[in-house]
C-alpha atoms as a PDB file:
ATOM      1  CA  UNK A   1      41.426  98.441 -68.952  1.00  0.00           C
ATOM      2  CA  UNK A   2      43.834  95.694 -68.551  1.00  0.00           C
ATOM      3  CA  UNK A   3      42.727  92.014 -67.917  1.00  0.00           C
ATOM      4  CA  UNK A   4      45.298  89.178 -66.595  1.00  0.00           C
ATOM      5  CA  UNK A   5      45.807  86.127 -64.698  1.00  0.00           C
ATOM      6  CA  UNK A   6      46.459  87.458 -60.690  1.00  0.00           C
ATOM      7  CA  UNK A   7      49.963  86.995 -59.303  1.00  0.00           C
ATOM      8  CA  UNK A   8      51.009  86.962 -55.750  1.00  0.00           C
ATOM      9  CA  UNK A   9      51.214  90.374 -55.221  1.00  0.00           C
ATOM     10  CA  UNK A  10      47.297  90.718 -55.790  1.00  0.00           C
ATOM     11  CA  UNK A  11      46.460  89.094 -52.513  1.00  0.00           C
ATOM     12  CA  UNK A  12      45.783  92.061 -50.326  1.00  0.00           C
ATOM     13  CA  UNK A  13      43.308  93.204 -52.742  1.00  0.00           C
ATOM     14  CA  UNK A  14      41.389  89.310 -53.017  1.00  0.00           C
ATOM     15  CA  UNK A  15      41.294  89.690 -49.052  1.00  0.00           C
ATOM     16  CA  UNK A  16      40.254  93.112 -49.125  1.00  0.00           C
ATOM     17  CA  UNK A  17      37.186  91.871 -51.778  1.00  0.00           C
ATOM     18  CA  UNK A  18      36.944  88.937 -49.945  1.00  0.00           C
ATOM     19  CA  UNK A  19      35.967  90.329 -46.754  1.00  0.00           C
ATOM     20  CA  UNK A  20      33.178  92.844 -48.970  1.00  0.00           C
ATOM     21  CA  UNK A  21      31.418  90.210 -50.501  1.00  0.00           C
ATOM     22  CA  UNK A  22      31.111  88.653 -47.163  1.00  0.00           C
ATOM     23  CA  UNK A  23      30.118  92.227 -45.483  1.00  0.00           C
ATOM     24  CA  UNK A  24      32.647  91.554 -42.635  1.00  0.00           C
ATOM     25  CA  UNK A  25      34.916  94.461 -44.460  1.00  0.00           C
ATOM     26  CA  UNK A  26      36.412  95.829 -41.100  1.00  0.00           C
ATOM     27  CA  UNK A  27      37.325  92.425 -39.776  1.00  0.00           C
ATOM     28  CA  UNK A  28      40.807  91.563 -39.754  1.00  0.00           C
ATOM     29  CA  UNK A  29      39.951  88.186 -37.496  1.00  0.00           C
ATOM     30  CA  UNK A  30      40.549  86.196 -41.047  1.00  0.00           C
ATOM     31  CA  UNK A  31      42.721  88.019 -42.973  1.00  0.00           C
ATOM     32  CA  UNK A  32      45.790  85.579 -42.247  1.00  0.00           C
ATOM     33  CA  UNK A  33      43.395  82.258 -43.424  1.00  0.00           C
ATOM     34  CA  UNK A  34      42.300  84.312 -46.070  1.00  0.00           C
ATOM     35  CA  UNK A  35      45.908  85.237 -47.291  1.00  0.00           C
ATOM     36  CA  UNK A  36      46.953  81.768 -46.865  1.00  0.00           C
ATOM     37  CA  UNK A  37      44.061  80.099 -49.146  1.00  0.00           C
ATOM     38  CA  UNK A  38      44.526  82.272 -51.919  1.00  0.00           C
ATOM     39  CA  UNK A  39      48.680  82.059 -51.646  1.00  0.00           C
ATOM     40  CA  UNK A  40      48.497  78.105 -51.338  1.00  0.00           C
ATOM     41  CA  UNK A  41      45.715  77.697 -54.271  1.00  0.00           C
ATOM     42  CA  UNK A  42      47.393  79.675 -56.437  1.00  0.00           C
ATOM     43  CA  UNK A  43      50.358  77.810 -55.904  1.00  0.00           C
ATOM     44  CA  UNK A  44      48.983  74.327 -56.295  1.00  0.00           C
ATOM     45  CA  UNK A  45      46.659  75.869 -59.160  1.00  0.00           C
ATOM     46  CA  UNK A  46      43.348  74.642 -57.613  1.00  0.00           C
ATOM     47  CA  UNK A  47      42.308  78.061 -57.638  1.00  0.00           C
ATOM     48  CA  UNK A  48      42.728  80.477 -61.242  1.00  0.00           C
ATOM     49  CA  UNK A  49      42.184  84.132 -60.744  1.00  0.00           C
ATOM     50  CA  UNK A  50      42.192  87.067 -62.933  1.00  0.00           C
ATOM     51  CA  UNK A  51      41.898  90.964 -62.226  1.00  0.00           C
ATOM     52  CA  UNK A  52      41.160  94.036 -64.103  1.00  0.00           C
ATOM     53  CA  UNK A  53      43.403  97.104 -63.946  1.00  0.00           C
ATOM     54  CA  UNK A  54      42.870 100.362 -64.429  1.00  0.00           C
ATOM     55  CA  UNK A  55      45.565 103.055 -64.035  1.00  0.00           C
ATOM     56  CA  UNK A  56      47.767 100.281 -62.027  1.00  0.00           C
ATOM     57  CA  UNK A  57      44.560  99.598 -59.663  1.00  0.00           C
ATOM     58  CA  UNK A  58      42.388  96.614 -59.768  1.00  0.00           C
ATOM     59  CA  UNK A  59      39.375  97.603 -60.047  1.00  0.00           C
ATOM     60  CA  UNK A  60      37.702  93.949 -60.262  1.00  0.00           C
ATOM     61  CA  UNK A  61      38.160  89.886 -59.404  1.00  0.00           C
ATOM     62  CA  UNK A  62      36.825  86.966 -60.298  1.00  0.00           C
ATOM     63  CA  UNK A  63      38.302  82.905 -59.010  1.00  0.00           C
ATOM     64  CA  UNK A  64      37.711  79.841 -60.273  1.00  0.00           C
ATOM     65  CA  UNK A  65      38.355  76.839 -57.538  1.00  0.00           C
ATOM     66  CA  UNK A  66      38.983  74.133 -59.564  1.00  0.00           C
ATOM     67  CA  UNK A  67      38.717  70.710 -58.449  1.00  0.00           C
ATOM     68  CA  UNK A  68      38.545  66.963 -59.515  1.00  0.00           C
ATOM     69  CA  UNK A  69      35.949  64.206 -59.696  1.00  0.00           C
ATOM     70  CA  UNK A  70      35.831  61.205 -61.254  1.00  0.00           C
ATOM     71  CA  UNK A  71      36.291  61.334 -65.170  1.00  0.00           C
ATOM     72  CA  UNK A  72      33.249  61.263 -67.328  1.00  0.00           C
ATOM     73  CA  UNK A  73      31.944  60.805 -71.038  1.00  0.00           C
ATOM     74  CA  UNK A  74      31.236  64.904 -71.440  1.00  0.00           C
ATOM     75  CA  UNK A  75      33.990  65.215 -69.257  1.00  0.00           C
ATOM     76  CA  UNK A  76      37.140  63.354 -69.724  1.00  0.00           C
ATOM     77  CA  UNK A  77      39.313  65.449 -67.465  1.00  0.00           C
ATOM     78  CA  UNK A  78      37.197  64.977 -64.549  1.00  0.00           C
ATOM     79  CA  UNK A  79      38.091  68.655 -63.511  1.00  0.00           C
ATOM     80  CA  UNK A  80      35.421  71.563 -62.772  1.00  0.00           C
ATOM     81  CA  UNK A  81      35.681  74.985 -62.239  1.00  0.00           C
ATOM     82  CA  UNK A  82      33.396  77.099 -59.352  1.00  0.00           C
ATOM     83  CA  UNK A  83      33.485  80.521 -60.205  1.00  0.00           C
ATOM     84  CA  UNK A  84      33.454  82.655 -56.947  1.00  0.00           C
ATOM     85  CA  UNK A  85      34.848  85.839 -55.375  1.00  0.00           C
ATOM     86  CA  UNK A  86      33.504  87.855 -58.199  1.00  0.00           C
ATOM     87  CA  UNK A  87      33.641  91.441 -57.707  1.00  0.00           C
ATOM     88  CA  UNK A  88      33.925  94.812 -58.888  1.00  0.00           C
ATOM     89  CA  UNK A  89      34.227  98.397 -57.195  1.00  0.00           C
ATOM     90  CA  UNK A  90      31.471 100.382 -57.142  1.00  0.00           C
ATOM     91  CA  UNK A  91      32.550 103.216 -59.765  1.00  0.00           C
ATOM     92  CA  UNK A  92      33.350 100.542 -62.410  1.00  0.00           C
ATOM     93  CA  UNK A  93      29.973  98.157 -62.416  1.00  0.00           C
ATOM     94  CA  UNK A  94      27.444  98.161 -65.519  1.00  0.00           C
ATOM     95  CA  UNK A  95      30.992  99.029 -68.002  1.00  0.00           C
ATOM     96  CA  UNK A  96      31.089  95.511 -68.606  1.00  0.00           C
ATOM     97  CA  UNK A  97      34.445  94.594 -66.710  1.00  0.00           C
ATOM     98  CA  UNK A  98      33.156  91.680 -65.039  1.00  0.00           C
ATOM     99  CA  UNK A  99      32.029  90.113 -68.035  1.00  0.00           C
ATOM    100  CA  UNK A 100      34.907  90.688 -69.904  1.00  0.00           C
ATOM    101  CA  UNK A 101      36.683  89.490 -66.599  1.00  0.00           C
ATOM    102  CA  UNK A 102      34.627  86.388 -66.717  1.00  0.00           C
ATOM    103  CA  UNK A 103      35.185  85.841 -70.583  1.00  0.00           C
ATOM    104  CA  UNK A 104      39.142  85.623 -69.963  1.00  0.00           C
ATOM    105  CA  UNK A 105      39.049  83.816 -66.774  1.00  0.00           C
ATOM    106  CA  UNK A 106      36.543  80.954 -68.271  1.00  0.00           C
ATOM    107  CA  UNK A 107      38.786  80.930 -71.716  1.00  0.00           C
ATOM    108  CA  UNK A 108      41.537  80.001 -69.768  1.00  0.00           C
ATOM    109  CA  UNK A 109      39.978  77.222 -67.985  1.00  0.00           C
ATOM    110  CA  UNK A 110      38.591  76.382 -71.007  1.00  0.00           C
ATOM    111  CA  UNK A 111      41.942  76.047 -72.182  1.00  0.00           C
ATOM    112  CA  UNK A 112      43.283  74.046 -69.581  1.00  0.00           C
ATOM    113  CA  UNK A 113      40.476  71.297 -70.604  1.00  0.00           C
ATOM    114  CA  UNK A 114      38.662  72.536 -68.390  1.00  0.00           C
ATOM    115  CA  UNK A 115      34.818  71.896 -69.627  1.00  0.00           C
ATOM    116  CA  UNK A 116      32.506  72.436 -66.453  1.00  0.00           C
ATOM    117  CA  UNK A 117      31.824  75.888 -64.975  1.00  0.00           C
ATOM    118  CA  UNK A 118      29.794  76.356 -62.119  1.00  0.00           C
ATOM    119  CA  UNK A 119      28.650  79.560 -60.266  1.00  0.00           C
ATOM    120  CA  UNK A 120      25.932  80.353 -57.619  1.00  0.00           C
ATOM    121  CA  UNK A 121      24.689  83.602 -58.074  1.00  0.00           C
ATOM    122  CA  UNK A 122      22.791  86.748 -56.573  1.00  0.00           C
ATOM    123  CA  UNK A 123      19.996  88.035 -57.801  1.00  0.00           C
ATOM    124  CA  UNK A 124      22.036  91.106 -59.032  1.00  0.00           C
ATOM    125  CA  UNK A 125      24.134  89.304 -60.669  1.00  0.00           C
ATOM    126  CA  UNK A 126      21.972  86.229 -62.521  1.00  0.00           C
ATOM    127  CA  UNK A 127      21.461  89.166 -66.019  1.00  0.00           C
ATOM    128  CA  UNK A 128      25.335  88.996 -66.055  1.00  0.00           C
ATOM    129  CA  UNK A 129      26.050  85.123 -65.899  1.00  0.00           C
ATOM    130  CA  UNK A 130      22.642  84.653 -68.369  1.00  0.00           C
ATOM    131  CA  UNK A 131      24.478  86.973 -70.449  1.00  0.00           C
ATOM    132  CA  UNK A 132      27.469  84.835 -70.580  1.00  0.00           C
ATOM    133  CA  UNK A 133      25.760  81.235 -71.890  1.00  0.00           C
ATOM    134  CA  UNK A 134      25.166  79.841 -67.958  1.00  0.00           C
ATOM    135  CA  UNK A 135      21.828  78.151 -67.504  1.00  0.00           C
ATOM    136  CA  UNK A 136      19.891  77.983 -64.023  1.00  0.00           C
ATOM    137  CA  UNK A 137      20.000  74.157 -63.075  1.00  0.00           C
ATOM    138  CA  UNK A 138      18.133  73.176 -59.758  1.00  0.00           C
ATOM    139  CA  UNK A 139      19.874  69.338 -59.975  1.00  0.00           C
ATOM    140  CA  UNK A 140      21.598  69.085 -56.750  1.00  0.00           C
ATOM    141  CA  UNK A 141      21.261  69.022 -53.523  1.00  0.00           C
ATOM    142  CA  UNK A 142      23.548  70.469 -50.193  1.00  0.00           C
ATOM    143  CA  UNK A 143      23.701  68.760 -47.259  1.00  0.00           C
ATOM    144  CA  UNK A 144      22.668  71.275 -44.354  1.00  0.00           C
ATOM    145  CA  UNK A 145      23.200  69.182 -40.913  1.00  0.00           C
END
């Protein structure tokens, strides 16, 4: 299995996912706003993305949107990562790829100073993210209207 940092080329398959994780797999009303975010935020690097490979075929995704608030004490950089679009193909799930997936993708963030990782998360996949060090934190609120 190979793990790596997406390139351009990769984009079909993040719409393709995309549009699974959203169960809207046969609609092709999005695809062009679709291709266009994950073009532009790679570009811009608001958005880090890594894929595993296997046999020349990714097999899994995960993104990080990364974006900026004000500086802090535990937090110096001001930056924070979201982790979303996180998904692997049915033949390759309980092997471990998305954890390994999520290991490199959150070591490079890391990297990049990078110190605050957030995720929402299914039900399927909270045993995964526990797994990984994230803790379940109920201090914030969404604005709904």
């Amino acid at each position: 299995m190979l793990y790596r940092r997406s390139v351009d080329t990769d984009v079909s398959f993040f719409v393709q996912f995309r549009k699974i994780l959203l169960e809207r797999e046969d609609d092709n009303s999005m695809d062009d706003i679709f291709v266009d975010y994950f073009v532009n935020s790679l570009h811009d690097k608001s958005l880090v993305a890594w894929v595993a490979e296997e046999d020349k075929r990714i097999v899994s995704m995960v993104c990080l949107a990364v974006c900026q608030i004000g500086p802090g004490f535990t937090n110096p950089s001001g930056k924070i990562a979201y982790v979303s679009n996180v998904y692997t193909i049915l033949n390759f799930r309980r092997q471990g790829v998305a954890a390994n997936l999520m290991r490199e993708a959150i070591d490079d963030v890391k990297s990049q100073g990078i110190k605050r990782v957030l995720l929402s998360s299914s039900d399927m996949a909270k045993p995964l993210y526990v797994n990984l060090g994230f803790v379940e934190c109920k201090d914030y609120y969404e604005l709904k209207k």
